[in-house]
PDB file of N, CA and C in Angstrom:
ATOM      1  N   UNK A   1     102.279  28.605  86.562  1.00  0.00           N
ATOM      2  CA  UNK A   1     101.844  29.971  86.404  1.00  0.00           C
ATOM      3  C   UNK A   1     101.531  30.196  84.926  1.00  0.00           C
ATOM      4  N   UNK A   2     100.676  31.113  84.657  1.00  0.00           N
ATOM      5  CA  UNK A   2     100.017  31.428  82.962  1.00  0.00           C
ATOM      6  C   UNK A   2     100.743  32.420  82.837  1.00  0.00           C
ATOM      7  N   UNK A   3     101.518  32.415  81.699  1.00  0.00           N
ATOM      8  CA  UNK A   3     102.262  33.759  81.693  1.00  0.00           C
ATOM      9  C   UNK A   3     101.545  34.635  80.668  1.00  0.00           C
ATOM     10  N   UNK A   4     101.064  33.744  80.203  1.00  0.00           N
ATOM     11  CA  UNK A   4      99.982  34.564  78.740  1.00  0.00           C
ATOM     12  C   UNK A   4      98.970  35.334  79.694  1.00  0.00           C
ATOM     13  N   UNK A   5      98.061  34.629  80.609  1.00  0.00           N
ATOM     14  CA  UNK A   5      96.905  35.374  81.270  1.00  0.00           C
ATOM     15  C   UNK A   5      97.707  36.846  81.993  1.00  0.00           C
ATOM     16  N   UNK A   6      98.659  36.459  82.198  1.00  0.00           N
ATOM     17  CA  UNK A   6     100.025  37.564  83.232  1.00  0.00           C
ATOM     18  C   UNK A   6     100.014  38.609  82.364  1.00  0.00           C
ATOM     19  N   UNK A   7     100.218  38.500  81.100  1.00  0.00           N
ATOM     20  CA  UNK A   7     100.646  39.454  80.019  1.00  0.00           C
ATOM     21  C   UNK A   7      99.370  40.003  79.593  1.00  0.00           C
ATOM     22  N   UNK A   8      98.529  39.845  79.681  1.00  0.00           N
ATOM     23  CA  UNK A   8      97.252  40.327  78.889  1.00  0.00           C
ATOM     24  C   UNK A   8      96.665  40.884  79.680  1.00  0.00           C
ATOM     25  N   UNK A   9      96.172  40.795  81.140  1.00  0.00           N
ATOM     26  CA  UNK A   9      96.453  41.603  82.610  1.00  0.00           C
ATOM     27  C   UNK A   9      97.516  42.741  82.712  1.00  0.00           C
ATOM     28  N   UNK A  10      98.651  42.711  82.439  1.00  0.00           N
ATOM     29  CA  UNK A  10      99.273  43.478  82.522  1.00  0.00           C
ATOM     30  C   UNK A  10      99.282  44.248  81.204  1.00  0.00           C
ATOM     31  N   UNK A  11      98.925  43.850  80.296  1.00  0.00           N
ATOM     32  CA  UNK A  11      98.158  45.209  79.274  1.00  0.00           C
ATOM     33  C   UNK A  11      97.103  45.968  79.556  1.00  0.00           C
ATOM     34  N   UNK A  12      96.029  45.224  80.022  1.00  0.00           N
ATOM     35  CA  UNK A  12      95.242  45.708  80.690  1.00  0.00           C
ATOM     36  C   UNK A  12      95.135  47.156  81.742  1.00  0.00           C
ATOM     37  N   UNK A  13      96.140  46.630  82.444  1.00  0.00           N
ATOM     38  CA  UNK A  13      96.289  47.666  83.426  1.00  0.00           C
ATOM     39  C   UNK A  13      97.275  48.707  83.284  1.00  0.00           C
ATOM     40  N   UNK A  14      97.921  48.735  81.967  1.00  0.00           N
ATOM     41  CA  UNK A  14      98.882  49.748  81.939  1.00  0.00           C
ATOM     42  C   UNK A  14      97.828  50.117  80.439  1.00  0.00           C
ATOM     43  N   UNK A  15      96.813  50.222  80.282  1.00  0.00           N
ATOM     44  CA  UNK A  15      96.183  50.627  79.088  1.00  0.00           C
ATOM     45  C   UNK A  15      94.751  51.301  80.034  1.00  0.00           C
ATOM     46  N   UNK A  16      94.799  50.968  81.133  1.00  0.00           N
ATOM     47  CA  UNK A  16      93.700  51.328  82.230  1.00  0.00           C
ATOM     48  C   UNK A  16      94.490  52.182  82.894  1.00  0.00           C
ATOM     49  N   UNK A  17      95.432  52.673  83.202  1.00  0.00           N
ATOM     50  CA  UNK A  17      96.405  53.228  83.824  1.00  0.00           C
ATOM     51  C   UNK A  17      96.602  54.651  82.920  1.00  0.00           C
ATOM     52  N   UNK A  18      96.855  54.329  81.463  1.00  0.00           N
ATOM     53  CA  UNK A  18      97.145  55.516  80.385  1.00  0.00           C
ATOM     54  C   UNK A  18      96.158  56.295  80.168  1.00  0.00           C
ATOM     55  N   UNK A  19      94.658  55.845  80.435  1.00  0.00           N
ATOM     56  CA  UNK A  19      93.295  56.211  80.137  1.00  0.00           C
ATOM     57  C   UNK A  19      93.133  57.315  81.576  1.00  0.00           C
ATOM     58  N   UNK A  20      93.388  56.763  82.273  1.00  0.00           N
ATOM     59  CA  UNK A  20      93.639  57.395  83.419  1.00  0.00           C
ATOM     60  C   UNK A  20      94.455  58.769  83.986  1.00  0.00           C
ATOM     61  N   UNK A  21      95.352  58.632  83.361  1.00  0.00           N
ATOM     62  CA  UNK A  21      96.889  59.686  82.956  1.00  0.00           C
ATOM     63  C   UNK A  21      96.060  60.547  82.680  1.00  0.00           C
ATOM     64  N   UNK A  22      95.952  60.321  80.994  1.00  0.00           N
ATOM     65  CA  UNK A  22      95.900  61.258  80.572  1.00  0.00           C
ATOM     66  C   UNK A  22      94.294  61.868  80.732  1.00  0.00           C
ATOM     67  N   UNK A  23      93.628  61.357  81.466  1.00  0.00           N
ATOM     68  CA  UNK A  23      92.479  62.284  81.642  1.00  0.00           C
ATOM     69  C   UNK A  23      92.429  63.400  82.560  1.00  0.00           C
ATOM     70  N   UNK A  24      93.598  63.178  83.606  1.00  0.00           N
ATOM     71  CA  UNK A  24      94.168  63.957  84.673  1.00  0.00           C
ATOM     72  C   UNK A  24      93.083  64.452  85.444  1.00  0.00           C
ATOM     73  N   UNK A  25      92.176  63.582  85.637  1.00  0.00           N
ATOM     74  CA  UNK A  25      91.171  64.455  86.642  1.00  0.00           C
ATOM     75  C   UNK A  25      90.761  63.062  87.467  1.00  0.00           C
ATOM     76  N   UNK A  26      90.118  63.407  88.888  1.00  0.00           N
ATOM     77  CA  UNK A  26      89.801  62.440  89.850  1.00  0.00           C
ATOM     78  C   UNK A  26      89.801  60.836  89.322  1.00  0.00           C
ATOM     79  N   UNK A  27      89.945  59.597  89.962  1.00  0.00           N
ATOM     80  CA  UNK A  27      89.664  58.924  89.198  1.00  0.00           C
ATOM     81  C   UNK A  27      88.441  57.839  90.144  1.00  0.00           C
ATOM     82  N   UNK A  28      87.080  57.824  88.628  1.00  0.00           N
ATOM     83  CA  UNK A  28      86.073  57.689  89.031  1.00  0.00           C
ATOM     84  C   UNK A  28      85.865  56.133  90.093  1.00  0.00           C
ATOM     85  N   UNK A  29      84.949  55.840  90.538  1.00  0.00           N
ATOM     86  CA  UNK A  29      84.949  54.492  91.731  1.00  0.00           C
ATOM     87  C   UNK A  29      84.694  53.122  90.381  1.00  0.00           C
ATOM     88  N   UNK A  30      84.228  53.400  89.760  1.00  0.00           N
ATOM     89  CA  UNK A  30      84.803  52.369  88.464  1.00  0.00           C
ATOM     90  C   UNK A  30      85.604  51.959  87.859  1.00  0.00           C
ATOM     91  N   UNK A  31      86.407  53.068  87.648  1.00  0.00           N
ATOM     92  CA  UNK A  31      88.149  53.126  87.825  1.00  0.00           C
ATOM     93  C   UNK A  31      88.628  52.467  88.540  1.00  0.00           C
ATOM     94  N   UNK A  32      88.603  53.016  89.835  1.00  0.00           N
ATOM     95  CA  UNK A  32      89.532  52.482  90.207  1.00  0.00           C
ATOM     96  C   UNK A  32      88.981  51.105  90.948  1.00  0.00           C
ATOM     97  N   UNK A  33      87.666  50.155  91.209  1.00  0.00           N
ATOM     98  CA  UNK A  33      87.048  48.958  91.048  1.00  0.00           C
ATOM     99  C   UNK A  33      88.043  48.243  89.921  1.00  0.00           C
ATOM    100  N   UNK A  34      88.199  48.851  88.493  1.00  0.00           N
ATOM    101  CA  UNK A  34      88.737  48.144  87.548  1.00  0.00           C
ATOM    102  C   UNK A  34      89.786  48.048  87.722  1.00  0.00           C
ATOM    103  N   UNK A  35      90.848  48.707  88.259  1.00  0.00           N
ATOM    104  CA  UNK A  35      92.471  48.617  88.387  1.00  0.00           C
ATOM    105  C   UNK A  35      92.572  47.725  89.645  1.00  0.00           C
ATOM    106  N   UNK A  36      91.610  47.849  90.748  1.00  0.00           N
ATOM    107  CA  UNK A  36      92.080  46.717  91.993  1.00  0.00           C
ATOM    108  C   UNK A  36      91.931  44.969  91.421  1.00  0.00           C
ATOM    109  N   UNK A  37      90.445  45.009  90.535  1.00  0.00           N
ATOM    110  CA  UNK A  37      90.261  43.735  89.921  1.00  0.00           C
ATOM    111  C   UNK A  37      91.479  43.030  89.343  1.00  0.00           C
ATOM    112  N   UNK A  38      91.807  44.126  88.506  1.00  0.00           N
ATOM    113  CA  UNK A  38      92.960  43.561  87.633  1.00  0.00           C
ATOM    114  C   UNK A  38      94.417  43.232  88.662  1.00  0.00           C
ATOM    115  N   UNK A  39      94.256  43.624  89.892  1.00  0.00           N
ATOM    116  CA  UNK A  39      95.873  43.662  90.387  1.00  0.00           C
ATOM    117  C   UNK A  39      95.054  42.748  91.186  1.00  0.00           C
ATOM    118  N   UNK A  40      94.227  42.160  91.634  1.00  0.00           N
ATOM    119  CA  UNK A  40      93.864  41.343  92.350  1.00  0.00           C
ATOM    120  C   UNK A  40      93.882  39.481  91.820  1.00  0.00           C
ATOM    121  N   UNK A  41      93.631  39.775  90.125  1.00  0.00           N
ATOM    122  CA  UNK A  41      93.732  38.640  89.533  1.00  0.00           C
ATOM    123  C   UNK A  41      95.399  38.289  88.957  1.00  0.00           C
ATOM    124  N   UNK A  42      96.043  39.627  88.865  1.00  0.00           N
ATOM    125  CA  UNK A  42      97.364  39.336  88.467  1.00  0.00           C
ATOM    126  C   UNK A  42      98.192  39.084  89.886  1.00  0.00           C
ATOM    127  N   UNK A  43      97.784  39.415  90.925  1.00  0.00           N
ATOM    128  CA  UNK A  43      98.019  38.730  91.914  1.00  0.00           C
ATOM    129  C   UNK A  43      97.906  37.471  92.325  1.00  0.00           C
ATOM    130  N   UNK A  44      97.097  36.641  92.102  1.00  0.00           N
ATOM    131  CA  UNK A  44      96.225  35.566  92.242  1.00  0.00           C
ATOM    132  C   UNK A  44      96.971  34.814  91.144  1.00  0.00           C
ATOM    133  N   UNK A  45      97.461  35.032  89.986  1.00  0.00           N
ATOM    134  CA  UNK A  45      98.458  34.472  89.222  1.00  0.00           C
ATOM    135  C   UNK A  45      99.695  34.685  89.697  1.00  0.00           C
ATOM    136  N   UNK A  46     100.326  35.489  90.423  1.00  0.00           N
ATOM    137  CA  UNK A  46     101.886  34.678  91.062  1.00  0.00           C
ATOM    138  C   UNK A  46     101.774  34.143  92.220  1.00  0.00           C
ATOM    139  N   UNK A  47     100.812  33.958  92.698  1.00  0.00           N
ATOM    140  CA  UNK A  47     100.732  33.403  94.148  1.00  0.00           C
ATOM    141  C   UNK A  47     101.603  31.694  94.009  1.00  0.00           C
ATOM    142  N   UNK A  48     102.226  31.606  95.026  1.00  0.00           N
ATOM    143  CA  UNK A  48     102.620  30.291  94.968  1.00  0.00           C
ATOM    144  C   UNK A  48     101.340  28.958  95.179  1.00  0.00           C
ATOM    145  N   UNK A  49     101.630  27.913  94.604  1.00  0.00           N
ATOM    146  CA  UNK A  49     100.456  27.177  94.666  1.00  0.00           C
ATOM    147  C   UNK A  49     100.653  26.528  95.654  1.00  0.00           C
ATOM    148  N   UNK A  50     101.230  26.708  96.339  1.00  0.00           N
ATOM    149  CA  UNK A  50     101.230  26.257  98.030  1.00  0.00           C
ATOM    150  C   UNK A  50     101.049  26.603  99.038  1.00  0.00           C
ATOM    151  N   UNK A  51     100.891  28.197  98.211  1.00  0.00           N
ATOM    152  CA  UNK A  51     100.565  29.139  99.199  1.00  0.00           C
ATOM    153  C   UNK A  51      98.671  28.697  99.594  1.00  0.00           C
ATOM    154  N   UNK A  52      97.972  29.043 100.495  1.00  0.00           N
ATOM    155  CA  UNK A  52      96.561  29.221 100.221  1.00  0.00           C
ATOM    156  C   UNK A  52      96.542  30.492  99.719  1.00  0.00           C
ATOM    157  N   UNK A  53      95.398  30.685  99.023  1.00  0.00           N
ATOM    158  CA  UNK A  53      94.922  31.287  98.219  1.00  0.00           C
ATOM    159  C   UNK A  53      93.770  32.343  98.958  1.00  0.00           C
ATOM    160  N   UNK A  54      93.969  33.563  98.929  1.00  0.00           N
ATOM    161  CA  UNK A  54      92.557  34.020  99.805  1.00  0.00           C
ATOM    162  C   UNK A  54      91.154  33.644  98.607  1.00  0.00           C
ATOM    163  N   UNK A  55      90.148  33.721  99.628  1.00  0.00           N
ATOM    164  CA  UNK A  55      88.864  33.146  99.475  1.00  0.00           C
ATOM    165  C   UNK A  55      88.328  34.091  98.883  1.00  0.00           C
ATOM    166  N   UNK A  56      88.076  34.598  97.454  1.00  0.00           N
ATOM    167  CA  UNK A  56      87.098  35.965  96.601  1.00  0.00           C
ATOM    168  C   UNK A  56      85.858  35.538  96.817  1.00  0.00           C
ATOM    169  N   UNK A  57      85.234  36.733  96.551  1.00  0.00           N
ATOM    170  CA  UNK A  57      83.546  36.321  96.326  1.00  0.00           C
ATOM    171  C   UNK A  57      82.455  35.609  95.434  1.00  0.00           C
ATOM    172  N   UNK A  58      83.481  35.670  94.297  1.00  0.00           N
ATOM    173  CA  UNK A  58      82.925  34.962  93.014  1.00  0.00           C
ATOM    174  C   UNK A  58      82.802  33.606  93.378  1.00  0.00           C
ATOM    175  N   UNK A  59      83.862  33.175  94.400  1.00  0.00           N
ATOM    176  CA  UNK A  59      83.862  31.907  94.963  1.00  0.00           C
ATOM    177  C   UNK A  59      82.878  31.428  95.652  1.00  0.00           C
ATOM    178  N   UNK A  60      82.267  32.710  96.561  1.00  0.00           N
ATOM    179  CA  UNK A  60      81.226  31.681  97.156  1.00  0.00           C
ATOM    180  C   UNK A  60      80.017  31.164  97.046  1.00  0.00           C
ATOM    181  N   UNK A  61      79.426  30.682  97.587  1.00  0.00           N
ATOM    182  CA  UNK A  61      77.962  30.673  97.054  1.00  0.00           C
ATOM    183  C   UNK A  61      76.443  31.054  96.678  1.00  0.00           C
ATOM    184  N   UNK A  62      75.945  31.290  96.129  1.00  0.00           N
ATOM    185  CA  UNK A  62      74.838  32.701  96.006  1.00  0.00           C
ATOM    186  C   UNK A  62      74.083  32.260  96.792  1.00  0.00           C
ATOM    187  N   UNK A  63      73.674  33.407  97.596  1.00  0.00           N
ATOM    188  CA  UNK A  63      72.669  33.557  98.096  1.00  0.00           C
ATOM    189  C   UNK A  63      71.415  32.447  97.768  1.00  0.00           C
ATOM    190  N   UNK A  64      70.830  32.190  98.492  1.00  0.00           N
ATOM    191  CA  UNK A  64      69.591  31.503  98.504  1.00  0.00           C
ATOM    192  C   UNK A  64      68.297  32.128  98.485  1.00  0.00           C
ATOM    193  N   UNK A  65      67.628  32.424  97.503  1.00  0.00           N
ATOM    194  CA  UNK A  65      65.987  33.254  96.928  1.00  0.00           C
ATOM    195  C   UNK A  65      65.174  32.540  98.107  1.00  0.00           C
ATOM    196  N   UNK A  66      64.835  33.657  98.357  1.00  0.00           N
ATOM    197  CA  UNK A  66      63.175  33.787  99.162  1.00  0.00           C
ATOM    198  C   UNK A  66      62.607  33.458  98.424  1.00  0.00           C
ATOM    199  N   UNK A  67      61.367  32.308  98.960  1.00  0.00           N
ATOM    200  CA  UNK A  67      60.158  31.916  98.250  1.00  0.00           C
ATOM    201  C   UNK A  67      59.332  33.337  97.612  1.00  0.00           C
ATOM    202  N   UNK A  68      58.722  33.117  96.244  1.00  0.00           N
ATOM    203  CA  UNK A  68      57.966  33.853  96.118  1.00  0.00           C
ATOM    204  C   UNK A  68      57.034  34.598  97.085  1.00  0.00           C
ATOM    205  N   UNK A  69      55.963  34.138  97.724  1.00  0.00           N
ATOM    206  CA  UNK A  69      55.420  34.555  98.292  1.00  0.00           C
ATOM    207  C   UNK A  69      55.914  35.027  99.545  1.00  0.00           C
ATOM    208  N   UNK A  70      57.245  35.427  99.527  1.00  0.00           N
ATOM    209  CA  UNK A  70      57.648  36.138 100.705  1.00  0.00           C
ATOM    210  C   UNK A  70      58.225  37.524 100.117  1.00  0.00           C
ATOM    211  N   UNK A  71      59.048  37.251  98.485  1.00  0.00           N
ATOM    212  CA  UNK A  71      59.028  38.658  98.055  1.00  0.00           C
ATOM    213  C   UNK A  71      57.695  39.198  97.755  1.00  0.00           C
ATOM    214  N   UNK A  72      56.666  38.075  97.038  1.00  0.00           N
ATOM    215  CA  UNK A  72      55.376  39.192  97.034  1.00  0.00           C
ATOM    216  C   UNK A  72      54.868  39.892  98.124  1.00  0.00           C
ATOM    217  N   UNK A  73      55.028  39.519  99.424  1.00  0.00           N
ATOM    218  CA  UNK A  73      54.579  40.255 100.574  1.00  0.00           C
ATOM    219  C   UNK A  73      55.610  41.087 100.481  1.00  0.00           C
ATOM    220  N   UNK A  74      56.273  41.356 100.846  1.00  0.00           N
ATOM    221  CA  UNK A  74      57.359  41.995 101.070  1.00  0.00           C
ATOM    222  C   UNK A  74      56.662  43.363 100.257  1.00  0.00           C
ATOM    223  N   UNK A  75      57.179  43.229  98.811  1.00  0.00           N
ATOM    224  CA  UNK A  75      56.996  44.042  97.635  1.00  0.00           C
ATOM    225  C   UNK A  75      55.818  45.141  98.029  1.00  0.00           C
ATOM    226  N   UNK A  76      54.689  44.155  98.167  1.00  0.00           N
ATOM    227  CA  UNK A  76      53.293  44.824  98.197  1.00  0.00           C
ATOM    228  C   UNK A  76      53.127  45.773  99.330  1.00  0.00           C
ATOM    229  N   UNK A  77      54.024  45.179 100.255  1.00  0.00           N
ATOM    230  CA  UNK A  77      53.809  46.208 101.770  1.00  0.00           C
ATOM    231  C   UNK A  77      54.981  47.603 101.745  1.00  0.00           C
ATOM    232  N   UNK A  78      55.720  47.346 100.499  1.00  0.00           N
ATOM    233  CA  UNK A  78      56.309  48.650 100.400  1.00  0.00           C
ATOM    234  C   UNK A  78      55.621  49.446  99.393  1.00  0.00           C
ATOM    235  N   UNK A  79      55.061  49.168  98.591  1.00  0.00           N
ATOM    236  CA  UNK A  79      54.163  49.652  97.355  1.00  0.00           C
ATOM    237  C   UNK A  79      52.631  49.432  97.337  1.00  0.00           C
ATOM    238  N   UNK A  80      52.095  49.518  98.906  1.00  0.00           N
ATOM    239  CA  UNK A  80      50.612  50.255  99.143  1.00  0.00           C
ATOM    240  C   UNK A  80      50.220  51.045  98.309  1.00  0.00           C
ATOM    241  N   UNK A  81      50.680  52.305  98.748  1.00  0.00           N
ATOM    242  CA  UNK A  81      50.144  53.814  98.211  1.00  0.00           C
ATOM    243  C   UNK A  81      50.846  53.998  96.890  1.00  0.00           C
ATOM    244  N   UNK A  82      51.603  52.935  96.455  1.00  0.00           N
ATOM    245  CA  UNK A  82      51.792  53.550  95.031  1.00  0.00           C
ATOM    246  C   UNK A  82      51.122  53.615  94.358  1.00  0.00           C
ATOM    247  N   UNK A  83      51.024  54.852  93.279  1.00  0.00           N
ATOM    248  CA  UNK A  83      49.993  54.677  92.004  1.00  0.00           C
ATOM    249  C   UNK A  83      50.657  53.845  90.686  1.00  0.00           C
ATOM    250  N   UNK A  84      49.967  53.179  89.634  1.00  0.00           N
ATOM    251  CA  UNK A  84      50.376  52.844  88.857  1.00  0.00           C
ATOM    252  C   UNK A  84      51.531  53.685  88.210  1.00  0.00           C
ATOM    253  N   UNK A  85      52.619  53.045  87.607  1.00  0.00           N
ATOM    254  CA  UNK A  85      53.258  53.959  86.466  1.00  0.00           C
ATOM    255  C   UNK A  85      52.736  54.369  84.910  1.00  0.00           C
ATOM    256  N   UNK A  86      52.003  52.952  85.052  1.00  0.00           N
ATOM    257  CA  UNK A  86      51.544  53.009  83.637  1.00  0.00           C
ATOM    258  C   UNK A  86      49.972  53.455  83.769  1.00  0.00           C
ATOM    259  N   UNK A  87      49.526  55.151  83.074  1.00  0.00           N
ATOM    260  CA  UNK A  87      48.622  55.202  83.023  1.00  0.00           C
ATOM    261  C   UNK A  87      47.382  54.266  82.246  1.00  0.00           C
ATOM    262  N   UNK A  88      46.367  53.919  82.780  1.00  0.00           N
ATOM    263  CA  UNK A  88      44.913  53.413  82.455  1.00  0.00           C
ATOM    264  C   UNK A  88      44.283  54.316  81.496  1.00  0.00           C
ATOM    265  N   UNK A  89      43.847  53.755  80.324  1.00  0.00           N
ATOM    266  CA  UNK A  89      42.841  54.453  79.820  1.00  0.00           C
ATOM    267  C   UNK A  89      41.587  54.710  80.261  1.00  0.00           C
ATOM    268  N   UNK A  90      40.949  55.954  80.888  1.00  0.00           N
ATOM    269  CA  UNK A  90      39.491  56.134  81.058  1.00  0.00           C
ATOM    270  C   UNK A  90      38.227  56.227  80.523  1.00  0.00           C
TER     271      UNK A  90
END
């Protein structure tokens, strides 16, 4: 186990926690995204290493890109009738 990564996580979240306090009002979906992250990785550091480990997303593998010419169709058939953004000089 890292006890250093443990400790610097757990500053983290009691310094994400105080920010929080004392603002005393709702707490925003970024917020609280940032406080599950952090209890999710300081979790993930006491887990026993014999335990399995659940499977995060960072873990898996990205997605695989559509050939160009399938986002250019794509693109173009949603942005027919658009007009330029950038005006043309006349």
């Amino acid at each position: 186990m890292d006890l250093h990564n443990a400790r610097i996580l757990i500053r983290k979240l009691n310094s994400l926690f105080k920010s929080i306090d004392d603002a005393e009002a709702d707490i925003s979906q970024i917020e609280r995204d940032l406080m599950l992250s952090y209890l999710r990785q300081l979790y993930a550091l006491f887990l026993d290493d014999k335990a399995p480990q659940a499977h995060s997303p960072a873990e898996s593998a990205p997605p695989k890109a559509e050939p160009l010419h399938v986002r250019r169709r794509r693109w173009l058939s949603r942005n027919r009738n658009r007009r330029p953004s950038i005006p043309f000089p006349r």
